[in-house]
C-alpha atoms as a PDB file:
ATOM      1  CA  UNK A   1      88.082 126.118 122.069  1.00  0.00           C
ATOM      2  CA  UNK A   2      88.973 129.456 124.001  1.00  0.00           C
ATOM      3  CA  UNK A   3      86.022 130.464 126.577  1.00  0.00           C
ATOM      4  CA  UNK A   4      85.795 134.391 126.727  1.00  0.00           C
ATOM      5  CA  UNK A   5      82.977 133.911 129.905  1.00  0.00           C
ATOM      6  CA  UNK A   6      84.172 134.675 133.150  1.00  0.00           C
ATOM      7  CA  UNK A   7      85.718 131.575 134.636  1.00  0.00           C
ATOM      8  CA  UNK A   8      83.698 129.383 137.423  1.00  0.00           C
ATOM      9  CA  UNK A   9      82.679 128.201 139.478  1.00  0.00           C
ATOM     10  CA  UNK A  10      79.829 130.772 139.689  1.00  0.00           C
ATOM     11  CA  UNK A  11      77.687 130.567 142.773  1.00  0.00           C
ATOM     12  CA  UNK A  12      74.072 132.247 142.697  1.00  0.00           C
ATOM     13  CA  UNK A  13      73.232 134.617 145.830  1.00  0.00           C
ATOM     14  CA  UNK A  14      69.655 135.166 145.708  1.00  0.00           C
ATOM     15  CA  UNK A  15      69.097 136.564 142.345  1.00  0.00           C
ATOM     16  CA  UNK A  16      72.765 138.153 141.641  1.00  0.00           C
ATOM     17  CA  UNK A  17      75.432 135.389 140.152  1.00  0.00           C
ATOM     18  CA  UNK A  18      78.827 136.046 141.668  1.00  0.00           C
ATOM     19  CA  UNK A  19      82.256 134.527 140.409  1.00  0.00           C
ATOM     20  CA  UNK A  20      83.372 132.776 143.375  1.00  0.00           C
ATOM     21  CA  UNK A  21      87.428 133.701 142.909  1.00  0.00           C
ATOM     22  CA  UNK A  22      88.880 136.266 145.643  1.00  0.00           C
ATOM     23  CA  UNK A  23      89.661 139.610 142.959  1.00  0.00           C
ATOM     24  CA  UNK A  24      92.754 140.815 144.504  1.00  0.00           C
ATOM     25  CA  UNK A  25      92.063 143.879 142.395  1.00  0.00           C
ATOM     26  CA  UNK A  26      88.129 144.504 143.335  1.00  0.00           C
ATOM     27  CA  UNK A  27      87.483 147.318 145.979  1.00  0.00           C
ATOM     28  CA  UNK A  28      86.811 144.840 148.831  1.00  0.00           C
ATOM     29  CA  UNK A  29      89.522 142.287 148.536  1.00  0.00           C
ATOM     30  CA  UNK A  30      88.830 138.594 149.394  1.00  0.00           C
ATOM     31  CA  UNK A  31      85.680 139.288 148.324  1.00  0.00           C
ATOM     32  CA  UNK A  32      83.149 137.743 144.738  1.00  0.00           C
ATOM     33  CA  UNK A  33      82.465 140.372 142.390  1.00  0.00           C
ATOM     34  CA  UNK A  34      79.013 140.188 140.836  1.00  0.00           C
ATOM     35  CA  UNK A  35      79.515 139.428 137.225  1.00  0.00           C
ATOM     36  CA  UNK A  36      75.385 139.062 136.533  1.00  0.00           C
ATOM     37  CA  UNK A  37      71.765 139.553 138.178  1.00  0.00           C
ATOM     38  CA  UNK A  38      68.268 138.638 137.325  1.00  0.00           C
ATOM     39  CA  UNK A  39      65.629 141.176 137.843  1.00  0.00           C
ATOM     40  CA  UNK A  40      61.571 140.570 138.517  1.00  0.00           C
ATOM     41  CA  UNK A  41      58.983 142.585 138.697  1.00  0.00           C
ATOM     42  CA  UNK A  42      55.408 141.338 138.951  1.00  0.00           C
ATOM     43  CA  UNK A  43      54.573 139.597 141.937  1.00  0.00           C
ATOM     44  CA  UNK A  44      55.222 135.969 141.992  1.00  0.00           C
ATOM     45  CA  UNK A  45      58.447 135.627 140.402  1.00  0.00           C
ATOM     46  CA  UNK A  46      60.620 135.678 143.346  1.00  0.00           C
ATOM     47  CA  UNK A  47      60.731 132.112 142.636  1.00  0.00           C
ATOM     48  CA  UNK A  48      61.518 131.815 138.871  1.00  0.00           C
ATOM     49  CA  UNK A  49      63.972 134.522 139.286  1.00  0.00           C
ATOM     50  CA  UNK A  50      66.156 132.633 141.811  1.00  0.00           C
ATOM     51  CA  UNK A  51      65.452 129.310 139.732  1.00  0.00           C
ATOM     52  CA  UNK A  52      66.895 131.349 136.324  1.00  0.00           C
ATOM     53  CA  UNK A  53      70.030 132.766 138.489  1.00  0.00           C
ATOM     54  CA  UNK A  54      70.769 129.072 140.273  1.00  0.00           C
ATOM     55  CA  UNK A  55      70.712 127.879 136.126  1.00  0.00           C
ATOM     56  CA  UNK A  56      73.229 131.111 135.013  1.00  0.00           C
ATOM     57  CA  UNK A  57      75.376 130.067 137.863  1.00  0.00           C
ATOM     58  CA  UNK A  58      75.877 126.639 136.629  1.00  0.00           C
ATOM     59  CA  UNK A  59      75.997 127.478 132.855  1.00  0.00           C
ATOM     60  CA  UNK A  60      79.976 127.222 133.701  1.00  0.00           C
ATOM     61  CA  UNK A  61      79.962 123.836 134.563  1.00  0.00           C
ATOM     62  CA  UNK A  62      77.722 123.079 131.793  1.00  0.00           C
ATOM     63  CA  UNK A  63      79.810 124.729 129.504  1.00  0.00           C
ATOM     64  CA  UNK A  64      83.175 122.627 130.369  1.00  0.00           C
ATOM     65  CA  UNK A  65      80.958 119.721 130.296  1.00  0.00           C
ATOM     66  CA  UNK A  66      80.092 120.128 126.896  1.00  0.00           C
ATOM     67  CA  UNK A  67      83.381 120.656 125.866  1.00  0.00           C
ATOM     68  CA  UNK A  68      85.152 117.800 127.993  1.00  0.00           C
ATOM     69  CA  UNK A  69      81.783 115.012 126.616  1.00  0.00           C
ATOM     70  CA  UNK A  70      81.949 116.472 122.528  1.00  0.00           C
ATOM     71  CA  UNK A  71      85.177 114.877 121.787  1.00  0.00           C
ATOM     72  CA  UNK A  72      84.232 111.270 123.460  1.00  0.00           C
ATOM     73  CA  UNK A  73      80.307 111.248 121.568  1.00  0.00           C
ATOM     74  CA  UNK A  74      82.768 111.997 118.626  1.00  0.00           C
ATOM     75  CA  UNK A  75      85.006 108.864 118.842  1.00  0.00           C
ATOM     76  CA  UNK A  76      82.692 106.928 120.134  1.00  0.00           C
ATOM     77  CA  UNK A  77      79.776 107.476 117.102  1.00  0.00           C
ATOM     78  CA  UNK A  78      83.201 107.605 114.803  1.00  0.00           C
ATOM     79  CA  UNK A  79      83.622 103.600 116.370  1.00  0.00           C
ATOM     80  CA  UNK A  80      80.617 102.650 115.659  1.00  0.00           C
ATOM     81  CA  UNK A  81      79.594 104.209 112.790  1.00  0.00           C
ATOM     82  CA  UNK A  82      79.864 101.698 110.476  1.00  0.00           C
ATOM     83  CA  UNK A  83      78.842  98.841 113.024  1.00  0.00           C
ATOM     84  CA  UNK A  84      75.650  99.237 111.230  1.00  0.00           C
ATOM     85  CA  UNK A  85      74.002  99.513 114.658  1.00  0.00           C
ATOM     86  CA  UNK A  86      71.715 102.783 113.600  1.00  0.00           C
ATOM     87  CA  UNK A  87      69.821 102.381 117.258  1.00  0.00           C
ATOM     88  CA  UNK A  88      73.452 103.021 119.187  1.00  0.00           C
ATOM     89  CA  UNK A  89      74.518 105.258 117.091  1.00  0.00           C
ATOM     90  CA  UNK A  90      71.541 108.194 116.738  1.00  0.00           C
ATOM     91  CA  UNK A  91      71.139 108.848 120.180  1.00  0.00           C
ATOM     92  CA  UNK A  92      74.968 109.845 119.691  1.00  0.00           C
ATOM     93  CA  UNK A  93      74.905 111.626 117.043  1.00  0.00           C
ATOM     94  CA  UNK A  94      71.601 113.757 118.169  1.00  0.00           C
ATOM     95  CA  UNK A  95      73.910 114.683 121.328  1.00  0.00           C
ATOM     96  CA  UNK A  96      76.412 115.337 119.240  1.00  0.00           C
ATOM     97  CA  UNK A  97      74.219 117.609 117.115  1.00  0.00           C
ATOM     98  CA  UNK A  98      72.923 119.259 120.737  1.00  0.00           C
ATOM     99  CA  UNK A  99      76.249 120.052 121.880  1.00  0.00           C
ATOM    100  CA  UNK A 100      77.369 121.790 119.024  1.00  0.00           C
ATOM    101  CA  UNK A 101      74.754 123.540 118.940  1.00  0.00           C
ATOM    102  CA  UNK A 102      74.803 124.919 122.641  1.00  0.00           C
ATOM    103  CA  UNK A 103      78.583 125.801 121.772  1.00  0.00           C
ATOM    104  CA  UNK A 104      77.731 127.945 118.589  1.00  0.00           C
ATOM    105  CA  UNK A 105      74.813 129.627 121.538  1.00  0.00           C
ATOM    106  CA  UNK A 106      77.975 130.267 123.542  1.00  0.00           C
ATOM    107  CA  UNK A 107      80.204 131.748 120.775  1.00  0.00           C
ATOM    108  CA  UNK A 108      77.621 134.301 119.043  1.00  0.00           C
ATOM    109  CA  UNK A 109      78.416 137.638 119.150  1.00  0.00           C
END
């Protein structure tokens, strides 16, 4: 599974998300470029604003969990499966369910 994102690690200042790699081809070089910024208005977001751009910067991180943790729920409920053990295996397969979905969220167009 190809990512097309902008690869991390992504680091949030204040509300703007910048890719933490030096651009050797941005204006300023050894500087982040900017890839993303969350905008407020009304008074009294300040805080959910930073709280939604610390969660954007991590969504790399998340994302390479999700894609290193699929394949091990997948051998692991494919082990167990037909232990007959219904109560192990759910949970696993709900997670399973979960991360597939996040990765079809990540792959719309």
């Amino acid at each position: 599974m190809k990512a097309e994102h902008t690869p991390g690690p992504w680091k949030a200042h204040g509300t703007f998300i910048h890719d933490t790699r030096e651009h050797e081809l941005s204006q300023h070089p050894g500087k982040t470029m900017c890839i993303a910024g969350v905008t407020y208005n009304p008074p009294g977001w300040e805080t959910t604003a930073l709280a939604d751009a610390r969660l954007i910067a991590a969504a790399p991180d998340g994302y390479d969990f999700v894609v290193s943790a699929l394949p091990i729920l997948e051998q692991e409920l494919e082990s167990r499966e037909h232990s007959g053990d219904e109560a192990y295996c759910a949970p696993i397969r709900a997670l399973i369910e979960q991360a597939q979905a996040f990765l079809v969220k990540v792959q719309q167009h």
